[in-house]
PDB file of N, CA and C in Angstrom:
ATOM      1  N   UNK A   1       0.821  -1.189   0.000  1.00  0.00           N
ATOM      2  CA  UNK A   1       0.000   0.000   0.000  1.00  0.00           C
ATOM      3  C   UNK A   1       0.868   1.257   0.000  1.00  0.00           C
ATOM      4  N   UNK A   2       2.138   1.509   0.726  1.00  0.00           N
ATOM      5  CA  UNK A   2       3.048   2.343   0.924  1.00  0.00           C
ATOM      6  C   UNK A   2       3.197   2.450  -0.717  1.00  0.00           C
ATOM      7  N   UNK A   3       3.729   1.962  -1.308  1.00  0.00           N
ATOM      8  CA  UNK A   3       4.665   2.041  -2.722  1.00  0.00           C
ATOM      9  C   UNK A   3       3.314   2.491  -3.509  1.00  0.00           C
ATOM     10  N   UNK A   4       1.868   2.333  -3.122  1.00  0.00           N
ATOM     11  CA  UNK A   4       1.072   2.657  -3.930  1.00  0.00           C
ATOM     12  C   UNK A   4       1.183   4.075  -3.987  1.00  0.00           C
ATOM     13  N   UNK A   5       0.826   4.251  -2.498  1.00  0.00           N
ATOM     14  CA  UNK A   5       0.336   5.914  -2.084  1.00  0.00           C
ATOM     15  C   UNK A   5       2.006   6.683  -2.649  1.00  0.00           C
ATOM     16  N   UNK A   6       2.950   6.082  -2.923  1.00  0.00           N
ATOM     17  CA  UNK A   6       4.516   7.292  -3.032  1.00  0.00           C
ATOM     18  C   UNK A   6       4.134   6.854  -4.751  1.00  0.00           C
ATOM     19  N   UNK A   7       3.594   5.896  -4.942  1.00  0.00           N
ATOM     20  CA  UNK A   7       3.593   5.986  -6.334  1.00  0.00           C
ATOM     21  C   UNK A   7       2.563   7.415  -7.101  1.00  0.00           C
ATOM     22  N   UNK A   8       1.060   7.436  -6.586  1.00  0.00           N
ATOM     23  CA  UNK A   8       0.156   8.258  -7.100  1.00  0.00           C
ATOM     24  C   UNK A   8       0.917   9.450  -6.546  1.00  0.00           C
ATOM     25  N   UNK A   9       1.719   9.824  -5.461  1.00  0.00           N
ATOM     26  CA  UNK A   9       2.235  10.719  -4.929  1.00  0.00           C
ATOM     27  C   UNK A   9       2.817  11.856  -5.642  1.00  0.00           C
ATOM     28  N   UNK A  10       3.687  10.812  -6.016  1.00  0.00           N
ATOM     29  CA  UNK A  10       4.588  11.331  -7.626  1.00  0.00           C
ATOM     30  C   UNK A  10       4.544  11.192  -8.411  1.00  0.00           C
ATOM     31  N   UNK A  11       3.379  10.774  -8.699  1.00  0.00           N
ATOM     32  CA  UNK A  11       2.729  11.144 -10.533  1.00  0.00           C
ATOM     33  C   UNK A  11       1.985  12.539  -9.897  1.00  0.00           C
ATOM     34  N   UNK A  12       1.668  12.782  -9.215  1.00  0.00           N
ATOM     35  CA  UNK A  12       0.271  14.318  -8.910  1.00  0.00           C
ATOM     36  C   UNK A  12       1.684  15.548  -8.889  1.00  0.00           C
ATOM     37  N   UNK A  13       2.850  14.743  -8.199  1.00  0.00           N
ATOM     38  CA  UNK A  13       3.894  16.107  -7.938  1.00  0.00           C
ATOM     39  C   UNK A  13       4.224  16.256  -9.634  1.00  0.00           C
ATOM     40  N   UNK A  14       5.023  15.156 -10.283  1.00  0.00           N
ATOM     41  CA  UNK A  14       5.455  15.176 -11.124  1.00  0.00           C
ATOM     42  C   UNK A  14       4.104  15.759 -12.669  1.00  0.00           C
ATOM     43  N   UNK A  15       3.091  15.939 -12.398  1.00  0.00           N
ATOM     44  CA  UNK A  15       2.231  16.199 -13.176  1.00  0.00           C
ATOM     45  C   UNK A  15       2.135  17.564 -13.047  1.00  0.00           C
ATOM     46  N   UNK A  16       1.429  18.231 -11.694  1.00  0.00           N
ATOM     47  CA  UNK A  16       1.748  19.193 -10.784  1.00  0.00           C
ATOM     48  C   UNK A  16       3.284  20.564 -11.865  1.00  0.00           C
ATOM     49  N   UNK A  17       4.285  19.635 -11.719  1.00  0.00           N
ATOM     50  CA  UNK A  17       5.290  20.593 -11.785  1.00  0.00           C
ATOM     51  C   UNK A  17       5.498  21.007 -12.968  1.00  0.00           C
ATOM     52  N   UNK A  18       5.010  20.244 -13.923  1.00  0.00           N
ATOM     53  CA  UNK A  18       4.823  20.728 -15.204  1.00  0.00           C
ATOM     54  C   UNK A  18       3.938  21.479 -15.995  1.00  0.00           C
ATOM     55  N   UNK A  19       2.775  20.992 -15.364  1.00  0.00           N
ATOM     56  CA  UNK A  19       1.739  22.172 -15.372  1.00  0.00           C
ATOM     57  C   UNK A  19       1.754  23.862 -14.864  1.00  0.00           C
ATOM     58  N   UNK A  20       2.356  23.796 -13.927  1.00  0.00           N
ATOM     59  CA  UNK A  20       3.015  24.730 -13.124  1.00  0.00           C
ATOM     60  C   UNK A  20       4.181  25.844 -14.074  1.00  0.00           C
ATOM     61  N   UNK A  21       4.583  25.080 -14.511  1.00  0.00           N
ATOM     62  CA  UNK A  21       5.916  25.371 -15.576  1.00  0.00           C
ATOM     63  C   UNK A  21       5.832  26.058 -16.971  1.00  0.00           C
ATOM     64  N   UNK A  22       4.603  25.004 -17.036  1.00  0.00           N
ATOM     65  CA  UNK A  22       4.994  25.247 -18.950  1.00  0.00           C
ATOM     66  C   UNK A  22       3.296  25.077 -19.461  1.00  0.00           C
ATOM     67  N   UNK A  23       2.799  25.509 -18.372  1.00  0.00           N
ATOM     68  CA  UNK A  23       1.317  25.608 -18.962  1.00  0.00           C
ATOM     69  C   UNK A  23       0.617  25.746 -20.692  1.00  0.00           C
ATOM     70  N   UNK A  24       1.469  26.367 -21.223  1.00  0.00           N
ATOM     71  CA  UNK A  24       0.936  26.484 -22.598  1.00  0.00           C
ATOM     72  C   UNK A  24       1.371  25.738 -23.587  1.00  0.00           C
ATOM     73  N   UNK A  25       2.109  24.226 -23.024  1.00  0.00           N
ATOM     74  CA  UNK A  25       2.768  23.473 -23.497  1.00  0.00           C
ATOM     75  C   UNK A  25       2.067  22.331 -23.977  1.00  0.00           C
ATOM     76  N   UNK A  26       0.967  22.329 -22.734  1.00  0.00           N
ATOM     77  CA  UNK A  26      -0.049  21.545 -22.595  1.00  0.00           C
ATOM     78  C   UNK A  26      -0.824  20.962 -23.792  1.00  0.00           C
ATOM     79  N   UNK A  27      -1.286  22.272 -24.637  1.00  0.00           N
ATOM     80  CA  UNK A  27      -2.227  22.109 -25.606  1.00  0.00           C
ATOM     81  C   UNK A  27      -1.073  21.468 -27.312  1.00  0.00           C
ATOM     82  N   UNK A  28      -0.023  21.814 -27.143  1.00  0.00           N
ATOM     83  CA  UNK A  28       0.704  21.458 -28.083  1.00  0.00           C
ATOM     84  C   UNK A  28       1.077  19.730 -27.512  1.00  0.00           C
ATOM     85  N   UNK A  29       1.027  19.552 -26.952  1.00  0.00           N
ATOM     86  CA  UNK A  29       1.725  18.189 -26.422  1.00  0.00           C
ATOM     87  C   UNK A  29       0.362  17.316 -26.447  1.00  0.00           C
ATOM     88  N   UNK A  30      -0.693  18.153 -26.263  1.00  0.00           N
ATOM     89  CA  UNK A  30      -2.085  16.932 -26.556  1.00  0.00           C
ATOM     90  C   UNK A  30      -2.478  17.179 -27.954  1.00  0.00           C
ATOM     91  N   UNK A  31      -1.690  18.291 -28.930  1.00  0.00           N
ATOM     92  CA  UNK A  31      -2.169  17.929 -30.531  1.00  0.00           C
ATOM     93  C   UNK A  31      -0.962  16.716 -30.751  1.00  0.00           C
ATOM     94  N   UNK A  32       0.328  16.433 -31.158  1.00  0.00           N
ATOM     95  CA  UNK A  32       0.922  15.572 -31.156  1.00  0.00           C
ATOM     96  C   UNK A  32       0.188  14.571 -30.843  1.00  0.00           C
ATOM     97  N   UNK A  33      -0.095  14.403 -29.403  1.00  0.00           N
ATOM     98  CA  UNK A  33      -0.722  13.087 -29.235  1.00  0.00           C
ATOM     99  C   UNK A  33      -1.809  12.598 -29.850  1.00  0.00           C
ATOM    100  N   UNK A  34      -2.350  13.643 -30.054  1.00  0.00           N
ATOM    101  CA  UNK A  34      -4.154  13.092 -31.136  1.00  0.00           C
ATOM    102  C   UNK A  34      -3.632  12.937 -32.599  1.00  0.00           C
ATOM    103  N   UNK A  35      -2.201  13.026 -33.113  1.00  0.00           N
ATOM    104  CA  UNK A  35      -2.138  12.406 -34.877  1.00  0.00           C
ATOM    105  C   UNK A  35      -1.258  11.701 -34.205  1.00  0.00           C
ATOM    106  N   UNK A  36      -1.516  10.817 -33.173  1.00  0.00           N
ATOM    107  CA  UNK A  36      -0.890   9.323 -32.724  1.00  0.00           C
ATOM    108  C   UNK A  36      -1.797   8.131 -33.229  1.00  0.00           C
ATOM    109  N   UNK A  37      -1.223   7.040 -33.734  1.00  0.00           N
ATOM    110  CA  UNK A  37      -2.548   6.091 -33.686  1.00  0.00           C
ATOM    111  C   UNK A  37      -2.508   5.324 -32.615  1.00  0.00           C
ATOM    112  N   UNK A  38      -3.805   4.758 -32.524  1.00  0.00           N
ATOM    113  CA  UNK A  38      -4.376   4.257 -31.111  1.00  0.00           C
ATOM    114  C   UNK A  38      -2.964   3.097 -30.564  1.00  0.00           C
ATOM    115  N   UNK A  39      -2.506   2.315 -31.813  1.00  0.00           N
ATOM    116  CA  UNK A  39      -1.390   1.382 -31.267  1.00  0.00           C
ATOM    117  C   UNK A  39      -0.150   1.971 -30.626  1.00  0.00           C
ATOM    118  N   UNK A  40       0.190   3.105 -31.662  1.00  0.00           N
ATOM    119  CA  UNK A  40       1.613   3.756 -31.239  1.00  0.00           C
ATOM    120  C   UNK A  40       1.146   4.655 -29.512  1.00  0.00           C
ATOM    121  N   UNK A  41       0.003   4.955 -29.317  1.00  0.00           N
ATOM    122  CA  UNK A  41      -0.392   5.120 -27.771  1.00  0.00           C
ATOM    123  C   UNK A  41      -0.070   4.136 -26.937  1.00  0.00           C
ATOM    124  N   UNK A  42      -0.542   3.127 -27.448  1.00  0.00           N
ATOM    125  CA  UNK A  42      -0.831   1.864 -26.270  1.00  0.00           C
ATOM    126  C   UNK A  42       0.616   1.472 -26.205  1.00  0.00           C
ATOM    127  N   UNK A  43       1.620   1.632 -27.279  1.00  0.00           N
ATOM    128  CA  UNK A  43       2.790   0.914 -26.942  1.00  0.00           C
ATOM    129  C   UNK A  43       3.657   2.171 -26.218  1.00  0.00           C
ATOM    130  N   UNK A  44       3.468   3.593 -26.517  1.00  0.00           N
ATOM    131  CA  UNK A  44       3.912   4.521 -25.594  1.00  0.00           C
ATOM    132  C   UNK A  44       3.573   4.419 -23.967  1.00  0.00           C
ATOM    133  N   UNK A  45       2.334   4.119 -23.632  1.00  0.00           N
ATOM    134  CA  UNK A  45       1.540   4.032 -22.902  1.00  0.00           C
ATOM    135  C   UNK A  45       2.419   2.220 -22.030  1.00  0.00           C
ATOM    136  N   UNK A  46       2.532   1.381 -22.582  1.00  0.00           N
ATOM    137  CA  UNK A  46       2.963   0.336 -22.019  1.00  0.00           C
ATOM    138  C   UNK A  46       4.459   0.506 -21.664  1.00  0.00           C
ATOM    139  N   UNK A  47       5.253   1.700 -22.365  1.00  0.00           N
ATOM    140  CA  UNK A  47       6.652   1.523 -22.113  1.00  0.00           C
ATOM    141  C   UNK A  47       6.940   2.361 -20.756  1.00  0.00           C
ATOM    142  N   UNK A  48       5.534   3.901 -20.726  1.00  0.00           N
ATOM    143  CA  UNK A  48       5.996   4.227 -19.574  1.00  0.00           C
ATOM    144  C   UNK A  48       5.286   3.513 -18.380  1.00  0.00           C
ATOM    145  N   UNK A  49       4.211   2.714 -18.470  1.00  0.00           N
ATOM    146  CA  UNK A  49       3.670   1.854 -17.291  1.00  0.00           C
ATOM    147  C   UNK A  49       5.165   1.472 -17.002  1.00  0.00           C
ATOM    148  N   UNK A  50       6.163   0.411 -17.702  1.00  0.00           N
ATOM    149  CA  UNK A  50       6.792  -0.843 -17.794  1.00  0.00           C
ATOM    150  C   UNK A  50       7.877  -0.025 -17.152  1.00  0.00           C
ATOM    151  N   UNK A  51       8.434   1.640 -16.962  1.00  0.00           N
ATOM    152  CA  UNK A  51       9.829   2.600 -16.719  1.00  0.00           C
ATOM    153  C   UNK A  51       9.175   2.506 -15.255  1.00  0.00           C
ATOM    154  N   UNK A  52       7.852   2.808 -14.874  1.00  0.00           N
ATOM    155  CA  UNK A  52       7.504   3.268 -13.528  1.00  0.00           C
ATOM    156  C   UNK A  52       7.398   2.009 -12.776  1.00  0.00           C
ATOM    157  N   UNK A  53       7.351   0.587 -13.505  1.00  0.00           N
ATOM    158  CA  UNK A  53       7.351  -0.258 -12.433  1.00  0.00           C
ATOM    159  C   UNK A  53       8.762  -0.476 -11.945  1.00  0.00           C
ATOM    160  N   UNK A  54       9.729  -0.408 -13.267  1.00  0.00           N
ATOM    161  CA  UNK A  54      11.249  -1.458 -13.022  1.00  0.00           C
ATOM    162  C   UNK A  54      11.387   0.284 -11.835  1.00  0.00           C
ATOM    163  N   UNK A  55      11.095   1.369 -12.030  1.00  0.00           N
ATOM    164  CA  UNK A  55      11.672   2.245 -11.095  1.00  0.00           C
ATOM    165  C   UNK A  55      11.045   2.086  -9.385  1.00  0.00           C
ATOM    166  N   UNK A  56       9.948   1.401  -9.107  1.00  0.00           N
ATOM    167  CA  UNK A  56       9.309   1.343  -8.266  1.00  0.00           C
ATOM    168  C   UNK A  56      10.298  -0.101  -7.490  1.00  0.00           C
ATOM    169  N   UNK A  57      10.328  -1.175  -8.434  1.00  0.00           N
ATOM    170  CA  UNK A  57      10.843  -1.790  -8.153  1.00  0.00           C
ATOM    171  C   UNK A  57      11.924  -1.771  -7.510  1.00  0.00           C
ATOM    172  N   UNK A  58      13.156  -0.797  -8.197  1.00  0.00           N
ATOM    173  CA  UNK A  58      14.548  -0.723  -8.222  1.00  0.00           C
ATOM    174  C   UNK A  58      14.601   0.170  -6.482  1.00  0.00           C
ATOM    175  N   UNK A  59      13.926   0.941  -6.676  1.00  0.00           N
ATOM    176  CA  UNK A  59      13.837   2.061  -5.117  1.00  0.00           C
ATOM    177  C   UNK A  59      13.592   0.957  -4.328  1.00  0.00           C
ATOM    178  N   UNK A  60      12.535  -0.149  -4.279  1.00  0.00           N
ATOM    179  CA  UNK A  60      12.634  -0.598  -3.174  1.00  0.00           C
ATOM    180  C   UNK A  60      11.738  -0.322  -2.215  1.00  0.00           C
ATOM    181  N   UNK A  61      10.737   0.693  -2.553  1.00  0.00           N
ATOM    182  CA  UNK A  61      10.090   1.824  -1.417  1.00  0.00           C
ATOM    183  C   UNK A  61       9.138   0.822  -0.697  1.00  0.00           C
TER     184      UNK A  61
END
């Protein structure tokens, strides 16, 4: 449960700080993503699931 709650923790900071940052970045970074096709998502989408586990893992938390 610990590794859950530091996990959502730091996706809200790490989401948080960029929003914070570069607010008008936002809307350019979600056109890119919409002339994505649905596969090249899901395999973007599976590589960063697959970075946040081996990192969850590797910490140990």
């Amino acid at each position: 449960m610990d590794k859950l709650l530091f996990a959502l923790g730091s996706v809200a900071v790490f989401e948080g700080f960029f929003l914070a940052i570069a607010p008008g970045r936002i809307p350019k970074v979600l056109e890119v993503l919409s002339k994505l096709t649905r596969v090249e998502l899901s395999r973007i989408g599976l590589i960063v699931m697959a970075a946040g586990v081996a990192i969850l893992m590797i910490t140990d938390f």
